[in-house]
C-alpha atoms as a PDB file:
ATOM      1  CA  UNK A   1      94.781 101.988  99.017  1.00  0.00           C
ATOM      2  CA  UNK A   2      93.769  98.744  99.613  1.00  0.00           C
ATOM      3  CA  UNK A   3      96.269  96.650  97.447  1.00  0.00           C
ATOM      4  CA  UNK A   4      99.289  97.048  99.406  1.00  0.00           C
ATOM      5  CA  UNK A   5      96.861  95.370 102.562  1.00  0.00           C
ATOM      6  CA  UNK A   6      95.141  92.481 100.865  1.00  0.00           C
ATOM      7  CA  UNK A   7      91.801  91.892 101.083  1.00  0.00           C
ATOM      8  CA  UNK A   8      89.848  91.192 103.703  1.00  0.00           C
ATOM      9  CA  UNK A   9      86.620  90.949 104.759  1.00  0.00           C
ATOM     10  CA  UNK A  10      83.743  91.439 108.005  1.00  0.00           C
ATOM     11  CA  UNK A  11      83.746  88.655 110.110  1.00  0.00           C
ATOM     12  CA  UNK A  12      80.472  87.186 111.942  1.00  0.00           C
ATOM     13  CA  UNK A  13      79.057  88.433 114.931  1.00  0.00           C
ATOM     14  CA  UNK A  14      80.984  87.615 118.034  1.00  0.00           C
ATOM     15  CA  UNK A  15      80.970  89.020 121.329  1.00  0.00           C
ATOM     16  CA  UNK A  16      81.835  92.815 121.859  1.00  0.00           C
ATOM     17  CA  UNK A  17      85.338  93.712 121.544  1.00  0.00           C
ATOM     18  CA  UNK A  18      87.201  94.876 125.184  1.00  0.00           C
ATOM     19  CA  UNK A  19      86.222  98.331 125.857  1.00  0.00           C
ATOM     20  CA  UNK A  20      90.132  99.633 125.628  1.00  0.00           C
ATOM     21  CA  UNK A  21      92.354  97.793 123.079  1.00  0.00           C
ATOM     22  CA  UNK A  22      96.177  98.022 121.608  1.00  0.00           C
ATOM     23  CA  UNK A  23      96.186  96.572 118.467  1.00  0.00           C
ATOM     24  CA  UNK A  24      99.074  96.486 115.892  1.00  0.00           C
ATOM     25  CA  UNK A  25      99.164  95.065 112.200  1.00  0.00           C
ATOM     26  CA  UNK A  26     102.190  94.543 109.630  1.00  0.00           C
ATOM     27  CA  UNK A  27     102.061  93.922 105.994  1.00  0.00           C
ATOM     28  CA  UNK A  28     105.196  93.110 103.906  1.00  0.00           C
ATOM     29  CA  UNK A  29     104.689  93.182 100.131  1.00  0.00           C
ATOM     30  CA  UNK A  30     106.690  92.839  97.374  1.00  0.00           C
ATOM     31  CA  UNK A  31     105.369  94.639  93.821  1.00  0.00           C
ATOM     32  CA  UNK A  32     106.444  94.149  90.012  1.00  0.00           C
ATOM     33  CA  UNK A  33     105.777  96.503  87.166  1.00  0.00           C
ATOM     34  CA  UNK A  34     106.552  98.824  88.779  1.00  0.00           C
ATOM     35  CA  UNK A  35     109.276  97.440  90.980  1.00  0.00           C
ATOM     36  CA  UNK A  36     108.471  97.865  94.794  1.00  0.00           C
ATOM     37  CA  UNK A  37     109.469  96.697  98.265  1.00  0.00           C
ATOM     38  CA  UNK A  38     107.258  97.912 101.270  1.00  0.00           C
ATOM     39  CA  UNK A  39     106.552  97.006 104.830  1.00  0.00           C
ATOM     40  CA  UNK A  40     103.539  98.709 106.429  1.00  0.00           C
ATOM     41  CA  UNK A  41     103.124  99.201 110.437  1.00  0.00           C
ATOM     42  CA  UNK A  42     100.416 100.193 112.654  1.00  0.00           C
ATOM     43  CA  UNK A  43     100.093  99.926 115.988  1.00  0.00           C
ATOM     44  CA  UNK A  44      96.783 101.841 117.432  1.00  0.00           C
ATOM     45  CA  UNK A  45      94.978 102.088 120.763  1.00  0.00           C
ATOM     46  CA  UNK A  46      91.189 101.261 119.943  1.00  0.00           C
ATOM     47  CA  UNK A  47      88.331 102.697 122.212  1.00  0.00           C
ATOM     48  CA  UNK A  48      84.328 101.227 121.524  1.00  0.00           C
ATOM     49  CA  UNK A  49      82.050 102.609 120.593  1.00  0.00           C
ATOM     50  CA  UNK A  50      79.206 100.273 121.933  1.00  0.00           C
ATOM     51  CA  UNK A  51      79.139  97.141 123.625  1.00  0.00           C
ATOM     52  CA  UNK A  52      76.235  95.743 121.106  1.00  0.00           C
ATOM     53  CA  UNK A  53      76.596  92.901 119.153  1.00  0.00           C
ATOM     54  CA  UNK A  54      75.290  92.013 115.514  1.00  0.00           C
ATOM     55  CA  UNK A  55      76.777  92.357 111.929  1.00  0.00           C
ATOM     56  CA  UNK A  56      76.208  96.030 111.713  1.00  0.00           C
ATOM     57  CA  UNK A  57      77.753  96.931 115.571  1.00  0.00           C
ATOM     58  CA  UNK A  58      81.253  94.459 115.256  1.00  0.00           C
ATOM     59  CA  UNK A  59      84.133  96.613 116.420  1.00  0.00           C
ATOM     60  CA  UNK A  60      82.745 100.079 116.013  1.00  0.00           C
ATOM     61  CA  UNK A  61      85.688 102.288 117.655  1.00  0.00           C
ATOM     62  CA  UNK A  62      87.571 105.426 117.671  1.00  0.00           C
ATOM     63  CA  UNK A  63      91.271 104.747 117.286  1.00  0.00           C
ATOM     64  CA  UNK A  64      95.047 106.472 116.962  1.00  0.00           C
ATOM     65  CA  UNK A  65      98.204 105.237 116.392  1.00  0.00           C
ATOM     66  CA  UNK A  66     101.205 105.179 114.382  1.00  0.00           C
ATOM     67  CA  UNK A  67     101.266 104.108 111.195  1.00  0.00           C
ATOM     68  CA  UNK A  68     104.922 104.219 109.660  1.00  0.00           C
ATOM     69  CA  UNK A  69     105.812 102.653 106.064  1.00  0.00           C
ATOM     70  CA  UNK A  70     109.183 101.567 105.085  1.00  0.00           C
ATOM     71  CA  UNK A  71     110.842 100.686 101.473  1.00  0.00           C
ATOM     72  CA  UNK A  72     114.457 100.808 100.605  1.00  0.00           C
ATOM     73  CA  UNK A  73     114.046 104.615  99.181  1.00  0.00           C
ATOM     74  CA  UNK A  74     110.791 106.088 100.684  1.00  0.00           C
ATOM     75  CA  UNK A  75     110.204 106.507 104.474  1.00  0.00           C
ATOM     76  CA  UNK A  76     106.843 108.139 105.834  1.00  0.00           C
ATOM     77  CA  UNK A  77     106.731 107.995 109.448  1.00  0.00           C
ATOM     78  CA  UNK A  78     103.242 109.844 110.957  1.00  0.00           C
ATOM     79  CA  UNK A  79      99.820 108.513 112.451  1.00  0.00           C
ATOM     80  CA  UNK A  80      96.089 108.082 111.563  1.00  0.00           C
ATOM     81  CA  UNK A  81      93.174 108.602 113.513  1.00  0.00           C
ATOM     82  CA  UNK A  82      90.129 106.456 112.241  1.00  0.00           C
ATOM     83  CA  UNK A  83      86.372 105.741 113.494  1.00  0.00           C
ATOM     84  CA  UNK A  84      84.436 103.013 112.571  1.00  0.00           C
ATOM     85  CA  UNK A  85      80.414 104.015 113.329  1.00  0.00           C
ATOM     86  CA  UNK A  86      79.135 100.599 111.783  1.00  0.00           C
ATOM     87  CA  UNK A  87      81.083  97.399 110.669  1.00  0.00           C
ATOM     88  CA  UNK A  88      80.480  98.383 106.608  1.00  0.00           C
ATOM     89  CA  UNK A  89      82.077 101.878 107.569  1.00  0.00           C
ATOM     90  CA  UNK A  90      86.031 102.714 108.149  1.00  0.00           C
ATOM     91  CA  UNK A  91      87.206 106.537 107.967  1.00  0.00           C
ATOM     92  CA  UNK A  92      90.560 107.214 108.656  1.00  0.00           C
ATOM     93  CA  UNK A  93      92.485 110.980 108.304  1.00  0.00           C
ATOM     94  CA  UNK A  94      96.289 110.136 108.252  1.00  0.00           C
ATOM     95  CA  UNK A  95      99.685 112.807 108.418  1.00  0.00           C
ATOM     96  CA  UNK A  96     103.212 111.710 107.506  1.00  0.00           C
ATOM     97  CA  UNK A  97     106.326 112.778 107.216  1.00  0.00           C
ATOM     98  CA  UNK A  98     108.404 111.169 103.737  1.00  0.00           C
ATOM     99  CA  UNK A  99     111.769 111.461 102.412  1.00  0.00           C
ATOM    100  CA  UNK A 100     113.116 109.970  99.280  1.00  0.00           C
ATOM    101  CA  UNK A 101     116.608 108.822  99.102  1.00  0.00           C
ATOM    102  CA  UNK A 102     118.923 105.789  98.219  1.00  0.00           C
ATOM    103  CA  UNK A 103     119.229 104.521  94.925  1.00  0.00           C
ATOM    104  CA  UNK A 104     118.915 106.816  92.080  1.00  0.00           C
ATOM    105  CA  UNK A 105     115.910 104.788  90.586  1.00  0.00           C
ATOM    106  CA  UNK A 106     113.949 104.867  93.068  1.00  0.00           C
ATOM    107  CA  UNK A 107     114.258 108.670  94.507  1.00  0.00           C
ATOM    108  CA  UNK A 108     112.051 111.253  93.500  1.00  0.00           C
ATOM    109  CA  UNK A 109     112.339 112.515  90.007  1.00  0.00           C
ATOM    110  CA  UNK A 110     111.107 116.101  88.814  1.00  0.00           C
ATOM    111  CA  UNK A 111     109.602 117.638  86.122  1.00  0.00           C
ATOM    112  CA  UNK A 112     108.203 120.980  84.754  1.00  0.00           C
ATOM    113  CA  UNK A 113     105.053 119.881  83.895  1.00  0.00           C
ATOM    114  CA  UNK A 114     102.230 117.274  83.552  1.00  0.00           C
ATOM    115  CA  UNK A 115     102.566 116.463  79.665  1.00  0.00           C
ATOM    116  CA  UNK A 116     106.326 115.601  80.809  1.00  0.00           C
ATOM    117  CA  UNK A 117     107.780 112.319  79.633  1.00  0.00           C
ATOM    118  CA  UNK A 118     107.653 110.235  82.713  1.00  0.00           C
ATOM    119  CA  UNK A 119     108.149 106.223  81.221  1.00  0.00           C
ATOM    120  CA  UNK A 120     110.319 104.046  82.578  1.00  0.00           C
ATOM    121  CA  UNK A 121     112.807 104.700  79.779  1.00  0.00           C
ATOM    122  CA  UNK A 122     113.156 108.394  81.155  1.00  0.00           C
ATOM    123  CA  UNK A 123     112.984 107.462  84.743  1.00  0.00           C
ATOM    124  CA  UNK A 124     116.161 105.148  83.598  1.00  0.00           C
ATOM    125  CA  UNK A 125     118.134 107.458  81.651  1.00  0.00           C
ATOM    126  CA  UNK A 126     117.808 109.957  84.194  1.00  0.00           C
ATOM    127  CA  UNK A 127     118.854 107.551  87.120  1.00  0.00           C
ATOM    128  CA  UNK A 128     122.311 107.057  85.044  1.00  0.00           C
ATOM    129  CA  UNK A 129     122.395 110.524  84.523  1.00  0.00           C
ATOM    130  CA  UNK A 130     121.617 111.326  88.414  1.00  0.00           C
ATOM    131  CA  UNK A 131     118.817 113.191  88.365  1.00  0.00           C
ATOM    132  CA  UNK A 132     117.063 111.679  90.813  1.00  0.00           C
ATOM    133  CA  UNK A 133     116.399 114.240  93.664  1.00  0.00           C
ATOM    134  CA  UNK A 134     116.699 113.531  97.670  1.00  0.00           C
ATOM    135  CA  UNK A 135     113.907 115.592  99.554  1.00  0.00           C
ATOM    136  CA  UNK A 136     111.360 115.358 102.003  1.00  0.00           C
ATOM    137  CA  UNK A 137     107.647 116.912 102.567  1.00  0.00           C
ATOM    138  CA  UNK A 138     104.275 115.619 104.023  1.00  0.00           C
ATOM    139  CA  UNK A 139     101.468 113.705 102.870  1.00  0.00           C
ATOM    140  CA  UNK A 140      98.035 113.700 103.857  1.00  0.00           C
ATOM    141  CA  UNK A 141      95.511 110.854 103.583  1.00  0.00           C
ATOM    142  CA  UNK A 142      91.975 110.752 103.895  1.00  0.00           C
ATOM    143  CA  UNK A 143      90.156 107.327 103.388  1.00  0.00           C
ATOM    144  CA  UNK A 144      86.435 105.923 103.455  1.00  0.00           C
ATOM    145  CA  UNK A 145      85.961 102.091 103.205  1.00  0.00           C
ATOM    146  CA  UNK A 146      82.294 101.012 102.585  1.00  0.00           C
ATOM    147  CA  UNK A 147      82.142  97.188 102.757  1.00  0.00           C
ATOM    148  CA  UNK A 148      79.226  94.256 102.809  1.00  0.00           C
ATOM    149  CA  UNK A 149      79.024  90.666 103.065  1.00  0.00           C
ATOM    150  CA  UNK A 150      75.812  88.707 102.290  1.00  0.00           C
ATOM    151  CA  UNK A 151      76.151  84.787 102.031  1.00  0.00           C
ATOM    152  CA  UNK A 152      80.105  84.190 100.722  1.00  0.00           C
ATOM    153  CA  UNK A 153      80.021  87.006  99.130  1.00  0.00           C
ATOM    154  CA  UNK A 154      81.546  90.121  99.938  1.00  0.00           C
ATOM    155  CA  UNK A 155      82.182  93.765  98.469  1.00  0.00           C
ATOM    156  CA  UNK A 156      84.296  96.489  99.764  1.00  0.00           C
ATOM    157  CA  UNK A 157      84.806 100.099  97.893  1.00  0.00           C
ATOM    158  CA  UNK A 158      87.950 101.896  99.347  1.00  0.00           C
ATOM    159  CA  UNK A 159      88.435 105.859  98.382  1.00  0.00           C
ATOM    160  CA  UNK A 160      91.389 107.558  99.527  1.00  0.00           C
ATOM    161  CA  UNK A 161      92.299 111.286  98.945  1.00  0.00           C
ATOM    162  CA  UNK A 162      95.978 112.326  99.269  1.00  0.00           C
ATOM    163  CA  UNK A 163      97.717 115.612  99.229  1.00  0.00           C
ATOM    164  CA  UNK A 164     101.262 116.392  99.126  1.00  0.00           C
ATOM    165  CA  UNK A 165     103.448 119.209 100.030  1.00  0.00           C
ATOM    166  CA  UNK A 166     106.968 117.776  98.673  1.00  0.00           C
ATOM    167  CA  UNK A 167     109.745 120.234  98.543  1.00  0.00           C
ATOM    168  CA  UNK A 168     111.566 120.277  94.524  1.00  0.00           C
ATOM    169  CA  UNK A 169     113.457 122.248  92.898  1.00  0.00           C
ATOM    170  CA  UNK A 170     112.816 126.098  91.640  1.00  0.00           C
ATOM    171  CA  UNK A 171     110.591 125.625  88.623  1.00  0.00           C
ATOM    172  CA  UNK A 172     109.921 121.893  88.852  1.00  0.00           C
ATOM    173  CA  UNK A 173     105.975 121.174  89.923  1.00  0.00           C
ATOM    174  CA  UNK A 174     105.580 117.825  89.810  1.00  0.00           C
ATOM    175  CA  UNK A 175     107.066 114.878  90.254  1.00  0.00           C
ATOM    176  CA  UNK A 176     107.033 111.054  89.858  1.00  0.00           C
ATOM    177  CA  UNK A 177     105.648 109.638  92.537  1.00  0.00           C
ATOM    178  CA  UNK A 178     106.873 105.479  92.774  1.00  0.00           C
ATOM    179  CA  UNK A 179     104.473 104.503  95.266  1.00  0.00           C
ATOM    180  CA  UNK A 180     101.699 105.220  93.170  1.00  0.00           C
ATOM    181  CA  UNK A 181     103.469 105.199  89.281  1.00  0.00           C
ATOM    182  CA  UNK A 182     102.011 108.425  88.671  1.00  0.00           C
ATOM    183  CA  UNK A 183     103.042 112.289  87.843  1.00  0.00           C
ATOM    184  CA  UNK A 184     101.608 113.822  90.879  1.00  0.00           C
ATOM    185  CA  UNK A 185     101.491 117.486  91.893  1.00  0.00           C
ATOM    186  CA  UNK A 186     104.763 118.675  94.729  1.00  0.00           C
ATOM    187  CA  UNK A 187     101.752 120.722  96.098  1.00  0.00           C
ATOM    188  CA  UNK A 188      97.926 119.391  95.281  1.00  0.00           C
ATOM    189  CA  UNK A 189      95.487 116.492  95.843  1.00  0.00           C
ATOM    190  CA  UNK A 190      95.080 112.702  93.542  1.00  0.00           C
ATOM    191  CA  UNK A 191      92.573 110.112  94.411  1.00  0.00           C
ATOM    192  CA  UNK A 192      92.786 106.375  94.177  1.00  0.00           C
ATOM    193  CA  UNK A 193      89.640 103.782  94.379  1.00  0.00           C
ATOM    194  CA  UNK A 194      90.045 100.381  94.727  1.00  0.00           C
ATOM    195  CA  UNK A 195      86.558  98.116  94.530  1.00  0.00           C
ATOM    196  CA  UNK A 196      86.825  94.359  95.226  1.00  0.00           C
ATOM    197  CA  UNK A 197      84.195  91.481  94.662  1.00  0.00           C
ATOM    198  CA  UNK A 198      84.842  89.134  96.821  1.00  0.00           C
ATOM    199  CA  UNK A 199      84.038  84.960  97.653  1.00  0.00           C
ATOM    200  CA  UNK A 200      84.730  83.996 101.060  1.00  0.00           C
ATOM    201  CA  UNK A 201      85.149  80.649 102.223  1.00  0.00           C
ATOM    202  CA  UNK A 202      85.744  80.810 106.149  1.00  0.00           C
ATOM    203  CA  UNK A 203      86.352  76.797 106.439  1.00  0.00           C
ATOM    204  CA  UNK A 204      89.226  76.572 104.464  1.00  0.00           C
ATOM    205  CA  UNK A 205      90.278  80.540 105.443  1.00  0.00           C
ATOM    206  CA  UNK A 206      90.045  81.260 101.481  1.00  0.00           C
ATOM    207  CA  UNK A 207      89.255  84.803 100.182  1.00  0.00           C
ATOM    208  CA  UNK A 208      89.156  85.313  96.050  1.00  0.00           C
ATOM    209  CA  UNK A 209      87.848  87.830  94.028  1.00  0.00           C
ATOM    210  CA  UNK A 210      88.476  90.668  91.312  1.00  0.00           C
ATOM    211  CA  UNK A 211      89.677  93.885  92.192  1.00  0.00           C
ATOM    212  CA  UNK A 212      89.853  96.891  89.911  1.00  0.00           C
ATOM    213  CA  UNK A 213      91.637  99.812  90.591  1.00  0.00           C
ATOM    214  CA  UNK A 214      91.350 103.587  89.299  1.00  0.00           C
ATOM    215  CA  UNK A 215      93.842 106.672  90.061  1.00  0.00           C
ATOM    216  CA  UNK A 216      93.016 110.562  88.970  1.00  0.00           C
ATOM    217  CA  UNK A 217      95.083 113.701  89.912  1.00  0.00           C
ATOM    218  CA  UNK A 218      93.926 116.796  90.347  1.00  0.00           C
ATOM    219  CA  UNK A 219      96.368 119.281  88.790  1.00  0.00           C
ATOM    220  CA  UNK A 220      95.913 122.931  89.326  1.00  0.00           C
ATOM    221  CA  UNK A 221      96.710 124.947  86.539  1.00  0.00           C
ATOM    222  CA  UNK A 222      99.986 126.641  88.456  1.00  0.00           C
ATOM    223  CA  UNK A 223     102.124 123.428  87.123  1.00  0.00           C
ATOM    224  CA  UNK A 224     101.329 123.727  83.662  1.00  0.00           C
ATOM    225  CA  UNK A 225     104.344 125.946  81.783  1.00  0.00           C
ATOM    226  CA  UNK A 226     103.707 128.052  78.836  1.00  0.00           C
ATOM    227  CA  UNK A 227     101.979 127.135  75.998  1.00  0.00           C
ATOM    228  CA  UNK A 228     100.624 123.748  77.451  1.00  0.00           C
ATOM    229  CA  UNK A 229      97.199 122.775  77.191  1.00  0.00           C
ATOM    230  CA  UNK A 230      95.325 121.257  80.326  1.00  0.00           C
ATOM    231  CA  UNK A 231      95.156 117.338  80.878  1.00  0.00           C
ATOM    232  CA  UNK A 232      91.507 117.897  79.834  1.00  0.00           C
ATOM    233  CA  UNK A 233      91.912 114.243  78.411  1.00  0.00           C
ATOM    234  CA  UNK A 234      93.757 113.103  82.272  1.00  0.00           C
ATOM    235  CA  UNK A 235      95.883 110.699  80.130  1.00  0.00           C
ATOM    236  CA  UNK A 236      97.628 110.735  83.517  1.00  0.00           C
ATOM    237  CA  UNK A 237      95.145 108.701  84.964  1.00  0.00           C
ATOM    238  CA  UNK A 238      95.334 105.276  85.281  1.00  0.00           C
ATOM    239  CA  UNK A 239      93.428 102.136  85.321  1.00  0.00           C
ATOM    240  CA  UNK A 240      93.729  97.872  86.057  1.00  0.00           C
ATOM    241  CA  UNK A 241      91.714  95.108  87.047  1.00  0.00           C
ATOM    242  CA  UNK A 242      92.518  91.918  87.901  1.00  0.00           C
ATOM    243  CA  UNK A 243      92.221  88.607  90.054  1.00  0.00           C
ATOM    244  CA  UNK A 244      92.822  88.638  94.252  1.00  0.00           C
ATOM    245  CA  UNK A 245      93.616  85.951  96.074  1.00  0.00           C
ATOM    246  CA  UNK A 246      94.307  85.441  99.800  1.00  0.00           C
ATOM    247  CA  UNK A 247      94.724  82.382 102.465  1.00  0.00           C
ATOM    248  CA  UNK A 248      95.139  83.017 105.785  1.00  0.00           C
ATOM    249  CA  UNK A 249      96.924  80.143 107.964  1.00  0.00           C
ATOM    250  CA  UNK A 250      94.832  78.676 110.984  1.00  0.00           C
ATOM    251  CA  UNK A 251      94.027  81.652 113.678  1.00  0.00           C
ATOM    252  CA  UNK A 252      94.112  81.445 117.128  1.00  0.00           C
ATOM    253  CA  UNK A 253      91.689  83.921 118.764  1.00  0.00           C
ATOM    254  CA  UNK A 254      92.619  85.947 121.767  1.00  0.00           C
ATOM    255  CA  UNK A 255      96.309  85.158 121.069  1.00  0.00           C
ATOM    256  CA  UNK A 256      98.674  88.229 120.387  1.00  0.00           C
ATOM    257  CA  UNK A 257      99.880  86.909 116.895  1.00  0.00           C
ATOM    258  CA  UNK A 258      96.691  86.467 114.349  1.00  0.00           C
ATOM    259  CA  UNK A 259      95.306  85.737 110.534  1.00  0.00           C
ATOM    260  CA  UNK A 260      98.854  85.325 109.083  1.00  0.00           C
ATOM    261  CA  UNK A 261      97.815  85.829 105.687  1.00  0.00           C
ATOM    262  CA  UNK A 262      99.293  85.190 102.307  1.00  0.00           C
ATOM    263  CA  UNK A 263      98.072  87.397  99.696  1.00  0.00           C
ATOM    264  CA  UNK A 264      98.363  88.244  96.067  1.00  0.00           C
ATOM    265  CA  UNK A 265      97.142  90.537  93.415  1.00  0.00           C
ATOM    266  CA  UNK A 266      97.038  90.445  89.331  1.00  0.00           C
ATOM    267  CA  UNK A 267      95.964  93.195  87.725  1.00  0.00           C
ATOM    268  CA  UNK A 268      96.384  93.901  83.749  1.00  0.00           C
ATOM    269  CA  UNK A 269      96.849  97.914  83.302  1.00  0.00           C
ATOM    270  CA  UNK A 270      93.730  99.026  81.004  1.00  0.00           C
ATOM    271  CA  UNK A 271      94.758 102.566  80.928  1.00  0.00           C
ATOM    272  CA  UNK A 272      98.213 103.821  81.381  1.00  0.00           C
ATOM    273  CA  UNK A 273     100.680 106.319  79.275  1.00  0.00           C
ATOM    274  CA  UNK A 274     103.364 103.488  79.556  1.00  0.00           C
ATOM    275  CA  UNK A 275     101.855  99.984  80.491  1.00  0.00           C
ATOM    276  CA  UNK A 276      98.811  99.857  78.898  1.00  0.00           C
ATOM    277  CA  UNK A 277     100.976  98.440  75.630  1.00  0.00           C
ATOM    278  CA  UNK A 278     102.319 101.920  74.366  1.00  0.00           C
ATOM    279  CA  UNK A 279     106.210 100.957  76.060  1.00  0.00           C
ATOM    280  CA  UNK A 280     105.775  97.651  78.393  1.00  0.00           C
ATOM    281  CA  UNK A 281     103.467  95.394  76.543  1.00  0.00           C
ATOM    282  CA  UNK A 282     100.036  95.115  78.308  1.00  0.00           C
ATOM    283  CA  UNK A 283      99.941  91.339  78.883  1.00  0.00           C
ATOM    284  CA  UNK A 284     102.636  92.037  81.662  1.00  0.00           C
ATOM    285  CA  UNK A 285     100.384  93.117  84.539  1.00  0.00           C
ATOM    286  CA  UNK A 286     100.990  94.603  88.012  1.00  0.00           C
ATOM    287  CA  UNK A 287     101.497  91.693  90.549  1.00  0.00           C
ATOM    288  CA  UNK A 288     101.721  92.443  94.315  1.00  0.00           C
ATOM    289  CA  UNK A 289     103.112  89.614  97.052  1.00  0.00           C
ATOM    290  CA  UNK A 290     102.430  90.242 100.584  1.00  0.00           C
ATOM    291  CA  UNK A 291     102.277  88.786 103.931  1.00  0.00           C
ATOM    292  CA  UNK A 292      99.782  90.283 107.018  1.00  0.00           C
ATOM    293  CA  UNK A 293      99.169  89.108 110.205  1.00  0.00           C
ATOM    294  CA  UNK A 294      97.863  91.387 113.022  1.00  0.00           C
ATOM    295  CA  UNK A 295      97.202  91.604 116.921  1.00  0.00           C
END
């Protein structure tokens, strides 16, 4: 969700937003443990909703666009169609099209079942061994983003539900899925929630906060093989929490470059199979560099 865009925050009532808009956005990031490299694109065609002004009415639209992701070894290429009703609500229903490739690390790597041994230990042995698979599928997002502001403070809750139809091999269900660093299903649904608390200082353009961050999968009981009892315990889930920070160098309204933003994330993993101390030793957390600007 949320932590590969930075945080950000509604802005104070201007005037209304031109009836008819193209608007495009980029975020590069750069994430360790697990090792990523991303760069996000949108570039959407925004109708409004209303022409009032106030807190609550601040770019309300209907919107769609393309919204393409590249790494070095993942590709989804698709679009997203989103409405914002009210400035504290954002729903967006996304499609894409990904393919895993490249380096043996970073492709898609199967397995038989949930209780699989997935650490990074595996994922490296079987990378020498090359086992990682190339393939392809689609992806389907669905997102709500309730957010608030009251003095300098703000809070936004971000719930996105994804499903995946990834092609794998004859008898393999599930795979591991980078993006995320979890076991997710070839064919089935996982959630992820990010919640942020938020102090915004608009003079000096300084946003910091906490975030914390919480993914579950939903794995029907097709993937499980004989014998194998349910994740009743989901010890596939995952958990972290950590600081935010973001600065965003001085705007200039109405211009077609805007907010260049600096942002970066620090979360320790509080539940994890792997990196909650079990193989990587929990005082190494998840860290996430990025760079956004928009127009």
């Amino acid at each position: 969700p949320v932590a590969l865009t930075g945080p950000q925050s509604p802005g104070p009532a201007t005037e209304p937003a031109p009836r008819h808009r193209l608007v495009y956005s980029n975020a590069v990031v750069l994430r360790i443990n697990p090792l990523g490299l991303e760069d996000r694109f949108a570039l959407t065609y925004r109708r409004r909703l209303s022409a009032r002004t106030g807190k609550l009415w601040d770019d309300t639209h209907f919107g769609v666009g393309l919204t393409p992701s590249f790494a070095p070894s993942i590709i989804r290429l698709g679009g997203t169609a989103e409405l914002v009703p009210l400035a504290i609500l954002h729903l967006k229903a996304s499609y894409y099209f990904i393919s895993y490739f490249g380096s043996q690390e970073f492709k898609a790597h199967a397995f038989d079942s949930p209780n699989d041994d997935f650490s990074w230990e595996t994922i490296k042995a079987r990378s020498e061994a090359k086992q990682g698979l190339s393939t392809y599928g689609g992806q389907a997002e669905l997102s709500a983003l309730l957010q608030g502001k009251v003095g300098p403070i703000a809070f936004r809750n971000e719930v996105l539900f994804y499903h995946n139809n990834v092609k794998l091999r004859d008898g393999n269900d599930v795979f591991y899925d980078l993006r995320h660093d979890i076991l997710a299903p070839s064919r089935g649904w996982f959630v992820g929630n990010d919640t942020d608390i938020l102090y915004i200082n608009e003079k000096i353009r300084l946003t910091a906060g906490v975030r914390g961050t919480y993914f579950h999968i939903f794995y029907p009981d097709s993937v499980y093989e004989p014998g194998d009892q349910p994740d009743i315990d989901n010890r596939n889930d995952h958990a972290r929490v950590g600081p935010v920070i973001a600065y965003s160098f001085k705007d200039r309204p109405k211009k077609r470059f805007l907010k260049p933003t600096l942002f970066l994330v620090v979360q320790w993993w509080v539940k994890h199979r792997y990196r909650a101390g079990q193989e990587i030793n929990q005082g190494i957390p998840l860290m996430v560099l990025g760079f956004s600007f928009n127009g």
